[in-house]
Protein backbone atom coordinates (compact mmCIF):
# COMPACT_ATOMS: atom_id res chain seq x y z
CA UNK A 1 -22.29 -44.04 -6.30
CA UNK A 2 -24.79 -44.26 -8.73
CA UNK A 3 -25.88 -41.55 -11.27
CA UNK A 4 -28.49 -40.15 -8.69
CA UNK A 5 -25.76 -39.26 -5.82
CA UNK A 6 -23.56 -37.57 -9.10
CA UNK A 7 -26.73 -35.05 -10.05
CA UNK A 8 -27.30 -34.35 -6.66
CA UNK A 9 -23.72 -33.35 -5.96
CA UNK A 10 -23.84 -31.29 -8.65
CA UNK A 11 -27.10 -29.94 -7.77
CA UNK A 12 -25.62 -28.84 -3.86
CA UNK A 13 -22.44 -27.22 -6.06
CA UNK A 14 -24.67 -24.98 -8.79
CA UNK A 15 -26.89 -24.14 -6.12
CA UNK A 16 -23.82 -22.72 -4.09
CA UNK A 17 -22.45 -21.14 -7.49
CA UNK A 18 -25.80 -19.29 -7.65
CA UNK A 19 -26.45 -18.46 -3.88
CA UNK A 20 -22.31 -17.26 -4.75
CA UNK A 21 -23.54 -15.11 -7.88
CA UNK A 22 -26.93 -13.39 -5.42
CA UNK A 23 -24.62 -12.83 -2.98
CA UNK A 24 -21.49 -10.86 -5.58
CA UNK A 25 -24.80 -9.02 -7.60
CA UNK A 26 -26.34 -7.78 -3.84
CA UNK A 27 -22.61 -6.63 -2.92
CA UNK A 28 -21.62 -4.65 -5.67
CA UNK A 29 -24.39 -2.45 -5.95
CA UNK A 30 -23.53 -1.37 -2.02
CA UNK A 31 -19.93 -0.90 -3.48
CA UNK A 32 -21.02 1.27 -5.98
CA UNK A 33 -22.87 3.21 -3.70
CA UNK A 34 -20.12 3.50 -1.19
CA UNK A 35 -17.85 4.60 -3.98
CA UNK A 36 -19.52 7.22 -5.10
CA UNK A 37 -20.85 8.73 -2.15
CA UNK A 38 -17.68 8.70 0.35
CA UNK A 39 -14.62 8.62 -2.80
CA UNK A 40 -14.21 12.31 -2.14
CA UNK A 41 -15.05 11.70 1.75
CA UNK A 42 -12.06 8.99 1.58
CA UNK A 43 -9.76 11.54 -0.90
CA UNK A 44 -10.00 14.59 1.74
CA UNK A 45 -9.02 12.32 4.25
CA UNK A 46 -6.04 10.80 3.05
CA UNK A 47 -5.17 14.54 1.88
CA UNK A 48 -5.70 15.64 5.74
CA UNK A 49 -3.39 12.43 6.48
CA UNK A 50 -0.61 13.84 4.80
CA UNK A 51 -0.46 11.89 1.04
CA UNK A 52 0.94 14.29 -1.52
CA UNK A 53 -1.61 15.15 -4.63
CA UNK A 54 0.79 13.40 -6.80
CA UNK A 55 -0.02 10.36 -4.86
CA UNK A 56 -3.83 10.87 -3.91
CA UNK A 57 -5.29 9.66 -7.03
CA UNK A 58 -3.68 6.05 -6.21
CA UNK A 59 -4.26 5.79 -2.75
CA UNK A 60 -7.90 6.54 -2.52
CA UNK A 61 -8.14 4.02 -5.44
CA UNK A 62 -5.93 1.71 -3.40
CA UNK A 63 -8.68 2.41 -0.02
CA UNK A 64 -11.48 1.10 -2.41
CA UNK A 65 -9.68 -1.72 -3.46
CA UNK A 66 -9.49 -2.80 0.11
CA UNK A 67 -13.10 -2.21 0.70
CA UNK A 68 -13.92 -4.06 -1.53
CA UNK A 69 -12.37 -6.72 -0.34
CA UNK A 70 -14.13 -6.60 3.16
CA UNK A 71 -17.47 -4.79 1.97
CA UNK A 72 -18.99 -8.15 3.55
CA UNK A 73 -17.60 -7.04 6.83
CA UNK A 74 -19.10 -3.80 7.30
CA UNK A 75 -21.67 -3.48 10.04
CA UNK A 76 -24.66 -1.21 7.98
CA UNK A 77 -25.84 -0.57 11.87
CA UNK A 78 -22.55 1.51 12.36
CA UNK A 79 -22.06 4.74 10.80
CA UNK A 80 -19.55 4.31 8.03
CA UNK A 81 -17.30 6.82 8.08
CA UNK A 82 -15.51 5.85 10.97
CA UNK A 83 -15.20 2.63 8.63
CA UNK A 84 -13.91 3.87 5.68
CA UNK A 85 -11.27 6.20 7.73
CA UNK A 86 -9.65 3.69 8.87
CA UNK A 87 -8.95 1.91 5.38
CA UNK A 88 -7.74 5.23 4.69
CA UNK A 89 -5.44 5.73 7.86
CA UNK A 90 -4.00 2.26 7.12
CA UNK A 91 -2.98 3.08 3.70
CA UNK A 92 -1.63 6.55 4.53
CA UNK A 93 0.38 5.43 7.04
CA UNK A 94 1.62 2.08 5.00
CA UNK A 95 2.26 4.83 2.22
CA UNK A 96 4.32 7.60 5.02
CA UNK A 97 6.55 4.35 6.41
CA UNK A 98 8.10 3.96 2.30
CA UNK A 99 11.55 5.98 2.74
CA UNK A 100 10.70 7.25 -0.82
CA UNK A 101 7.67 9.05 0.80
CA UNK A 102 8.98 10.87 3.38
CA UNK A 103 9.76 13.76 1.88
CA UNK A 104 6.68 15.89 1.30
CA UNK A 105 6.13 19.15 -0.58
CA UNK A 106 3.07 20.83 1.31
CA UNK A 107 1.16 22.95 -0.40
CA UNK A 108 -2.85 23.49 -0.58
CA UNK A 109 -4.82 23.25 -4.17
CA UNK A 110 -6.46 26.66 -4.99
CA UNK A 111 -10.42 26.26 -5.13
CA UNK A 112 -11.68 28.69 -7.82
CA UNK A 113 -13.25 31.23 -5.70
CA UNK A 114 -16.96 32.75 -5.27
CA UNK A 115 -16.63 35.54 -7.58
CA UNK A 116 -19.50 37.33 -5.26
CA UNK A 117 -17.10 37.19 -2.36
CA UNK A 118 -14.70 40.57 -2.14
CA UNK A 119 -11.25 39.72 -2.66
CA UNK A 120 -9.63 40.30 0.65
CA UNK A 121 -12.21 37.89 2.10
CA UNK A 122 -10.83 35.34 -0.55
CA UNK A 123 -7.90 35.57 0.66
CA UNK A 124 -8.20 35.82 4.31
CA UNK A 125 -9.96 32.41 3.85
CA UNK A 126 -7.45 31.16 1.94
CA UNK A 127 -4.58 32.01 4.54
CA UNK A 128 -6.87 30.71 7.01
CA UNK A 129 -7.00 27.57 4.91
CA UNK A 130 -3.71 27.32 4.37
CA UNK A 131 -2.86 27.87 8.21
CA UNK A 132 -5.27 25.35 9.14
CA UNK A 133 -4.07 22.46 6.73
CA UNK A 134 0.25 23.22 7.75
CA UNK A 135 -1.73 23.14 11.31
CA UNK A 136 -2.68 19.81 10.56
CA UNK A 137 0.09 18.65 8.69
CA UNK A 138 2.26 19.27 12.27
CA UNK A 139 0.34 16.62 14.06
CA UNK A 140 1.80 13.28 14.42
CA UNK A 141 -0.01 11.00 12.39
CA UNK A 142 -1.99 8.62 15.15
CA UNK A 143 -2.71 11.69 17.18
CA UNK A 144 -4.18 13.56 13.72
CA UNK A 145 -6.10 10.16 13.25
CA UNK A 146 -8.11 10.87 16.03
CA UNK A 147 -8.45 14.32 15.87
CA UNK A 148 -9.77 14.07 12.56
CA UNK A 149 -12.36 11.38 13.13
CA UNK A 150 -13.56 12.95 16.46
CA UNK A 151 -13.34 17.19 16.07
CA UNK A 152 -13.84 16.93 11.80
CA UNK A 153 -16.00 14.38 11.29
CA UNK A 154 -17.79 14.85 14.97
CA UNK A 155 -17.37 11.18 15.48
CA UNK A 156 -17.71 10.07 19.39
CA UNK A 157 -14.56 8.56 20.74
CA UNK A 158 -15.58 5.30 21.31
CA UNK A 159 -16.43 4.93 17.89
CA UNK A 160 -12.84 6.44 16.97
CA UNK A 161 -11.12 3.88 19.17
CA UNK A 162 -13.06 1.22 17.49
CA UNK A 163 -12.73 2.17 13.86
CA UNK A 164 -8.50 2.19 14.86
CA UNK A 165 -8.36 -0.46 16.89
CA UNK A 166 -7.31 1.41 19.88
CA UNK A 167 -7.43 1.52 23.69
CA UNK A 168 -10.55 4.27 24.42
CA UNK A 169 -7.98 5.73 27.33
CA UNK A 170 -5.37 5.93 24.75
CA UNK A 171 -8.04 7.58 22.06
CA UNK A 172 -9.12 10.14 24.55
CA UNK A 173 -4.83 10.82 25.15
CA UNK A 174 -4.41 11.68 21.56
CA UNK A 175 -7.26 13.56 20.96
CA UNK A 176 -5.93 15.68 23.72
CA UNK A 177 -2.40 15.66 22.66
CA UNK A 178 -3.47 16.42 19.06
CA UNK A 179 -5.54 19.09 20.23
CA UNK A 180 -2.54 20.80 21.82
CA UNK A 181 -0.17 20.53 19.16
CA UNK A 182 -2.75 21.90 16.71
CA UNK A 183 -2.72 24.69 18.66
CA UNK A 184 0.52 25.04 19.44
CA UNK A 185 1.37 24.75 16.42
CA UNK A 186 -1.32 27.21 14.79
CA UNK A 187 -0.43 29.79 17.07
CA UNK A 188 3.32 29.52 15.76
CA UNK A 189 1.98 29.90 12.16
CA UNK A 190 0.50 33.20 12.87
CA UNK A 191 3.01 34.64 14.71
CA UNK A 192 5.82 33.75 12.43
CA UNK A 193 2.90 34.79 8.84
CA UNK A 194 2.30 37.83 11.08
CA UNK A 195 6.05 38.94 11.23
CA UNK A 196 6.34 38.78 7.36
């Protein structure tokens, strides 16, 4: 090879270092964005998933982190919530299967409240809160998935068995199923808070 076939070889490698380098600076900007429009989006979620506040801070972090590693994969045709929930369901449920983790101590943060509100409504809202999220909390966890992404975040079923790599038969089942234990077991919370 003669000093001509060296430069270009090293022409075809620099010019792949900088298509490389346009590629990372168009990518992380969309990152960014992502970030900080959907990070408290992604935290709610994994909150609603059942991951303990101690433990929130890390996992949402964690949800990014794989993100970030497949930002090249996401479809900007596709709406991406449905995308980023099921980073989030992953890492939830990854994070429920440790033994260590099992164990939860429920219990729902305390928003500062609208000081024009009257304080019973405060409170009824926060009961109703409160009722809602243990609600929630009853739900087995691929059932909750589904109710989540379809009746919270009004996202159409076949987008929800997409985003978890589900049957659509078997995403319409747990959306019913989830539906009923919500219920079920919403209607056991206010009889038994109604007896106290």
């Amino acid at each position: 090879m003669g000093p001509g076939s060296k430069a270009q070889v090293h022409d075809v490698g620099s010019g792949e270092i900088e298509v490389h380098h346009a590629i990372a600076r168009e990518v992380r900007p969309a990152f960014r964005a992502i970030f900080e429009e959907h990070f408290d989006y992604v935290w709610n979620t994994l909150k609603h998933l059942g991951v303990r506040d101690a433990d929130l801070e890390d996992l949402a972090h964690e949800v990014f982190l794989r993100v970030h590693e497949r930002i090249e994969d996401y479809d900007e045709s596709r709406p991406i919530k449905p995308w980023l929930f099921a980073f989030a369901f992953r890492v939830a449920s990854g994070h429920r299967r440790l033994a260590r983790h099992r164990l939860e101590v429920l219990g729902i943060a305390v928003d500062p409240h609208d000081p024009s509100l009257p304080a019973d409504e405060v409170l009824a809202s926060r009961r109703d809160g409160e009722l809602a999220a243990a609600a929630l909390d009853s739900v087995e966890i691929d059932r909750r998935a589904v109710f989540m992404l379809h009746d919270l975040d009004e996202v159409p079923i076949p987008q929800v068995a997409a985003a978890l790599g589900i049957p659509l038969g078997t995403a319409y089942s747990r959306l019913r199923l989830a539906r009923e234990e919500f219920q079920k077991s919403a209607q056991r919370l206010r009889l038994t808070r109604g007896a106290r």
